[in-house]
C-alpha atoms as a PDB file:
ATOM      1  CA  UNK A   1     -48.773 -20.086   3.181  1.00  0.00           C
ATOM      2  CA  UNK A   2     -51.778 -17.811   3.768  1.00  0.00           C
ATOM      3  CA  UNK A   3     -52.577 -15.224   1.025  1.00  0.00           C
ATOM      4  CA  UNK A   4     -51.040 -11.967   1.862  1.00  0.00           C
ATOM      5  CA  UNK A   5     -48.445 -13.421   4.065  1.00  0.00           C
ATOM      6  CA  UNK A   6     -44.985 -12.553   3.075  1.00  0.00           C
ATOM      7  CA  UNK A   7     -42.347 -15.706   3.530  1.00  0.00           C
ATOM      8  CA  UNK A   8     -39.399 -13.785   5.700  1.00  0.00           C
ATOM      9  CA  UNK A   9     -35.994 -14.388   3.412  1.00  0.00           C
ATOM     10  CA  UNK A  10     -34.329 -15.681   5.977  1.00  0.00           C
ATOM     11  CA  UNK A  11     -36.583 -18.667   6.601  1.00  0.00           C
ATOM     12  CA  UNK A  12     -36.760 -21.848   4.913  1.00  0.00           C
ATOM     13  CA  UNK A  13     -39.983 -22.904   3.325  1.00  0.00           C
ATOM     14  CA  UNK A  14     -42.663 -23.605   6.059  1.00  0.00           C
ATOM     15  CA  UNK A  15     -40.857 -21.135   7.909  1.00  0.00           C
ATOM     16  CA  UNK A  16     -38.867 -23.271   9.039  1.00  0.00           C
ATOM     17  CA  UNK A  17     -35.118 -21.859  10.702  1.00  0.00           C
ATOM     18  CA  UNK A  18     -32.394 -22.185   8.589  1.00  0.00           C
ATOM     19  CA  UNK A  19     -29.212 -23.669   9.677  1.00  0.00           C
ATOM     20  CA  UNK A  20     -26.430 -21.779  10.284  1.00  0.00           C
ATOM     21  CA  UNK A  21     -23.300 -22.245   8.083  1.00  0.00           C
ATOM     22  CA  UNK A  22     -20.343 -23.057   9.385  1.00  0.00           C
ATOM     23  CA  UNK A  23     -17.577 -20.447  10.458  1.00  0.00           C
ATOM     24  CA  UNK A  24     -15.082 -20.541   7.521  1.00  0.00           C
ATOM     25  CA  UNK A  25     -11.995 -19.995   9.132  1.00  0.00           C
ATOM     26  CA  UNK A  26     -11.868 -20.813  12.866  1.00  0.00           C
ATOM     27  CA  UNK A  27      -7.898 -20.881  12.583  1.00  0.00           C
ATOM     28  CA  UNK A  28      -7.468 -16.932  11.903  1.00  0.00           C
ATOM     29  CA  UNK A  29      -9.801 -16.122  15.042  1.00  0.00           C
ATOM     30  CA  UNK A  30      -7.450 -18.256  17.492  1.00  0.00           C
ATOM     31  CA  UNK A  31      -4.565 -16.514  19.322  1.00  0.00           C
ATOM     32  CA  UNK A  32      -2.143 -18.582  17.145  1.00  0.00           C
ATOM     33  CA  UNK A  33      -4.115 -17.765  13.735  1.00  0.00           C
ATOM     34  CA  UNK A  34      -4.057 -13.680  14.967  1.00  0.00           C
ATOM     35  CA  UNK A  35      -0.021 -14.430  15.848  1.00  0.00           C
ATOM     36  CA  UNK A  36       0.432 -15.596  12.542  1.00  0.00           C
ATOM     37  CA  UNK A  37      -1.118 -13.128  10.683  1.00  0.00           C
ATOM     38  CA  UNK A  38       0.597 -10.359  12.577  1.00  0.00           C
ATOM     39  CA  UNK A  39       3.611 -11.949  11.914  1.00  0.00           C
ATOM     40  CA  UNK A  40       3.142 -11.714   8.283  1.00  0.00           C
ATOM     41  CA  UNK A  41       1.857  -8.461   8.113  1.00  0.00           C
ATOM     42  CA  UNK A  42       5.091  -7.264   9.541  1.00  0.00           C
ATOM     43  CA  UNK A  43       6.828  -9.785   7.563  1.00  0.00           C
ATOM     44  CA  UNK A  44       5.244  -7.834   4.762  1.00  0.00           C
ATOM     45  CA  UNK A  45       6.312  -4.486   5.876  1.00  0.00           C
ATOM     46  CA  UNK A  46       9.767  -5.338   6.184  1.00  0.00           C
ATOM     47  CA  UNK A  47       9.637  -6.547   2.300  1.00  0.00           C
ATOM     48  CA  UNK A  48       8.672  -3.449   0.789  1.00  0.00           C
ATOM     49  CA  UNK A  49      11.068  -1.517   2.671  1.00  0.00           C
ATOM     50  CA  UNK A  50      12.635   1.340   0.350  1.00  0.00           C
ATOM     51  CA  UNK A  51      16.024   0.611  -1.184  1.00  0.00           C
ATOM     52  CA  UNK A  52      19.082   3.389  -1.052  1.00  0.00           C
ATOM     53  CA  UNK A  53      18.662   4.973  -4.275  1.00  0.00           C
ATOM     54  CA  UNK A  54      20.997   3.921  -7.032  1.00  0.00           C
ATOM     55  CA  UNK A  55      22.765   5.958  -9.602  1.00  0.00           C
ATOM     56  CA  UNK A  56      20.950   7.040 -12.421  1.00  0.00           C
ATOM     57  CA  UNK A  57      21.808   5.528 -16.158  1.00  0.00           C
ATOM     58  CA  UNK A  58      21.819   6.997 -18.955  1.00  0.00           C
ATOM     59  CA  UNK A  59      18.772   7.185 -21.558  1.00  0.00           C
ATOM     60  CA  UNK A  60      15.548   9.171 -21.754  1.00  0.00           C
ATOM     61  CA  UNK A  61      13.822   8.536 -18.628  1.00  0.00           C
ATOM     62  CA  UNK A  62      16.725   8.890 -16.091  1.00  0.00           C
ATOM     63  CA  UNK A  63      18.462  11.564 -18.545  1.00  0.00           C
ATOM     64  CA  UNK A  64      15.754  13.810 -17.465  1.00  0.00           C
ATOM     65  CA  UNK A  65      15.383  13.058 -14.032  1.00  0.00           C
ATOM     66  CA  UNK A  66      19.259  14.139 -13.944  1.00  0.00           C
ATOM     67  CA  UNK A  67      18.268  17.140 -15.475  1.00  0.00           C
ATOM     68  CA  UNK A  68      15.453  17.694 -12.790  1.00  0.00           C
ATOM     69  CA  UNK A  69      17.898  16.797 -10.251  1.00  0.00           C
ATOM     70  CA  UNK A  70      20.515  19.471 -12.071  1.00  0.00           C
ATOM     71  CA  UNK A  71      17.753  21.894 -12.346  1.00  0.00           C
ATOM     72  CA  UNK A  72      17.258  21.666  -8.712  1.00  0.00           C
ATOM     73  CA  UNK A  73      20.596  22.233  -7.565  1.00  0.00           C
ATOM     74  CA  UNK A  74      20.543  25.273 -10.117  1.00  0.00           C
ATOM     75  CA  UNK A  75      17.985  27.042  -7.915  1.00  0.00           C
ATOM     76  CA  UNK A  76      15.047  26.339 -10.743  1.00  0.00           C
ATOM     77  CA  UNK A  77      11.639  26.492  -9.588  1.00  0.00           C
ATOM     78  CA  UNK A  78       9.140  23.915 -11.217  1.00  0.00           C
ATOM     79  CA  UNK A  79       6.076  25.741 -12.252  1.00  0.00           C
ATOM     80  CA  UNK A  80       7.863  29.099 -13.003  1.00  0.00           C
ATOM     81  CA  UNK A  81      11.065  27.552 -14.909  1.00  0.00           C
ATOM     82  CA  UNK A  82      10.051  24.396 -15.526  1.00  0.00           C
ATOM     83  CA  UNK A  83       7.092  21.882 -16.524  1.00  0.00           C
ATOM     84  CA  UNK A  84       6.543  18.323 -15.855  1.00  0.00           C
ATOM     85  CA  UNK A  85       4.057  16.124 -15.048  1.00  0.00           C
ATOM     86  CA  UNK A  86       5.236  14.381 -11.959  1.00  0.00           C
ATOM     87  CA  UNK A  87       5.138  18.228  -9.913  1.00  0.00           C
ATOM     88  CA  UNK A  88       7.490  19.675  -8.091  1.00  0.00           C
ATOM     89  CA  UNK A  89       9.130  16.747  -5.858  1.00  0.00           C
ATOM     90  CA  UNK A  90      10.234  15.634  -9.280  1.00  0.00           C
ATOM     91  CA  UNK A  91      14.000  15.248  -7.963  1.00  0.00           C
ATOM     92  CA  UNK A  92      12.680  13.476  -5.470  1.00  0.00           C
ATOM     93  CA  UNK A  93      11.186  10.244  -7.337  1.00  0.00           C
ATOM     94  CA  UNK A  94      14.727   9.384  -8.640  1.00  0.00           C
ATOM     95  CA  UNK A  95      17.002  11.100  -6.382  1.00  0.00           C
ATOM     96  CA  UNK A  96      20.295  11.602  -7.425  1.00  0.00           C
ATOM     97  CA  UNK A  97      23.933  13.388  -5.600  1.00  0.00           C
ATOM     98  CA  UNK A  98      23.881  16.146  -8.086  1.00  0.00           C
ATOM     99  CA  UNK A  99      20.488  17.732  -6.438  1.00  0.00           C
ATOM    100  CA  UNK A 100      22.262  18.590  -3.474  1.00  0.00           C
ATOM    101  CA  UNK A 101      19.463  17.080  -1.086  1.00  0.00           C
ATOM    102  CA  UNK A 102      20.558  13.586  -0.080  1.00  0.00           C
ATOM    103  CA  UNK A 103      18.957  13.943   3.238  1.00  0.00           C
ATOM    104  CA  UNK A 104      15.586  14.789   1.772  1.00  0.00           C
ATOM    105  CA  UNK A 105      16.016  12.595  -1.056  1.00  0.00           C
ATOM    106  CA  UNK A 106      16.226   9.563   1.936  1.00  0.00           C
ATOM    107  CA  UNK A 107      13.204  11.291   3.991  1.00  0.00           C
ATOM    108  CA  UNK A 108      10.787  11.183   1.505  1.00  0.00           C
ATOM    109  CA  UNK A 109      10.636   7.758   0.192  1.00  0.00           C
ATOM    110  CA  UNK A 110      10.731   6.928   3.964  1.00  0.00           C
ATOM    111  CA  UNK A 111       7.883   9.153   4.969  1.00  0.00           C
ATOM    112  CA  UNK A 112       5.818   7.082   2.050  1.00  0.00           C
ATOM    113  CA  UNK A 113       7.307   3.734   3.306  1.00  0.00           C
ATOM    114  CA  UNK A 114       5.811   4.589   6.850  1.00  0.00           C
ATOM    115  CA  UNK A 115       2.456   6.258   5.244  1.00  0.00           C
ATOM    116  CA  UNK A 116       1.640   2.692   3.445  1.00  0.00           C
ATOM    117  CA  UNK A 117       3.009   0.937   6.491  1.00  0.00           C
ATOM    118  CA  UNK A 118       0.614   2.820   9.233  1.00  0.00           C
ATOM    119  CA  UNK A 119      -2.241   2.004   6.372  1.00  0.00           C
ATOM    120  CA  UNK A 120      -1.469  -1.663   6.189  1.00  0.00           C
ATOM    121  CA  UNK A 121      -1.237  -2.213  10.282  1.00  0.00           C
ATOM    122  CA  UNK A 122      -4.676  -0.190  10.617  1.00  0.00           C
ATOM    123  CA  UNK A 123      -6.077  -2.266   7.694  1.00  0.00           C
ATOM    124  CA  UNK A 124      -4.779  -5.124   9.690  1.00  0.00           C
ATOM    125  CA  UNK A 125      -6.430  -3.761  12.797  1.00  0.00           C
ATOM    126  CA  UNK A 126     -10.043  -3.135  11.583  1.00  0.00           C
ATOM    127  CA  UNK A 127     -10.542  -5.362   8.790  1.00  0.00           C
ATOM    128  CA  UNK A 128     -12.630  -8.187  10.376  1.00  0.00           C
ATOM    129  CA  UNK A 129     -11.805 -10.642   7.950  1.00  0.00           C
ATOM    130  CA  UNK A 130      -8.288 -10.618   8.563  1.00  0.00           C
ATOM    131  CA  UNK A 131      -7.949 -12.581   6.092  1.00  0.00           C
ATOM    132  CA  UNK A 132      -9.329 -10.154   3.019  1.00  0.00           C
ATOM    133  CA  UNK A 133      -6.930  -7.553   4.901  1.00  0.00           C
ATOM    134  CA  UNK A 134      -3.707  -9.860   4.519  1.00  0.00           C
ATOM    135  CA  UNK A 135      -4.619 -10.448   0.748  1.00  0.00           C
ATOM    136  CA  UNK A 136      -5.014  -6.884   0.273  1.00  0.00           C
ATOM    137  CA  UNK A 137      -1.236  -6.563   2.065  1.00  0.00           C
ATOM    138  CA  UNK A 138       0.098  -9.145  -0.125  1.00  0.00           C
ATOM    139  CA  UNK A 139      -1.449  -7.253  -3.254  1.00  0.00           C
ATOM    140  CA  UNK A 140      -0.065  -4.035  -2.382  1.00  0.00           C
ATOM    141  CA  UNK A 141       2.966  -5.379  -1.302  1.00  0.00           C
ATOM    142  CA  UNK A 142       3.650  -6.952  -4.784  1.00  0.00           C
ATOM    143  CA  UNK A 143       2.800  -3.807  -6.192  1.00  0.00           C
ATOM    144  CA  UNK A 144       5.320  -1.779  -4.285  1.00  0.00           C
ATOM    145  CA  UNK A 145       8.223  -4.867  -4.777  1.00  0.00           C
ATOM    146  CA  UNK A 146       7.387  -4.412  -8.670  1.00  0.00           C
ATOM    147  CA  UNK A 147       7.450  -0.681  -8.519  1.00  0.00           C
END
């Protein structure tokens, strides 16, 4: 190599061209290797699907969220009458038949069931390495089956 002549990165020494590597998964970019991943992605989907919600038992935790749910029925208005952390669609989180809104109580863990489920298919859709995008559905899908 010549003094001031900058070796390019990407070729070897001598400037020679480097080979280039392998693909490392031929299997995902065939029809059957996209099938199958779409496959699991919805088989995903259908795992995390929200439960009904079950009654509430007694202790701290779900003591309060009765109380929240109590409060709600009551006409109490979170902010004004009440504090807690979790915000206003407290009753919501652990719905229970006291609060008087079993429709809403079903609606919204649906509407976040369908929010993580439109995320998950566009993931699925962009993500080039479809496989990094069906570990990332496994991870969060694990994480929602734990929750």
């Amino acid at each position: 190599m010549k003094v001031g002549q900058a070796q390019c990165p990407a070729t070897g020494p001598g400037g020679a061209e480097p080979t280039a590597a392998p693909p490392r998964s031929l299997w995902l970019q065939s029809a059957a290797g996209q099938f199958a991943s779409w496959v699991l992605a919805l088989y995903l989907i259908l795992l995390v699907f929200p439960p009904a919600p079950a009654a509430l038992r007694p202790g701290a935790d779900p003591g309060s969220m009765i109380g929240f749910n109590m409060a709600h029925a009551d006409g109490m208005v979170m902010g004004r009458d009440l504090f807690w952390t979790y915000g206003p669609l407290t009753y919501l989180v652990s719905p229970d038949p006291v609060s008087g809104d079993k429709y809403l109580s079903l609606v919204f863990p649906l509407g976040i069931y369908l929010v993580w489920a439109g995320a998950f298919l566009l993931l699925m859709r962009r993500c080039r390495p479809r496989a990094l995008a069906l570990w990332a559905g496994v991870v969060l899908a694990a994480l929602a089956i734990l929750n």
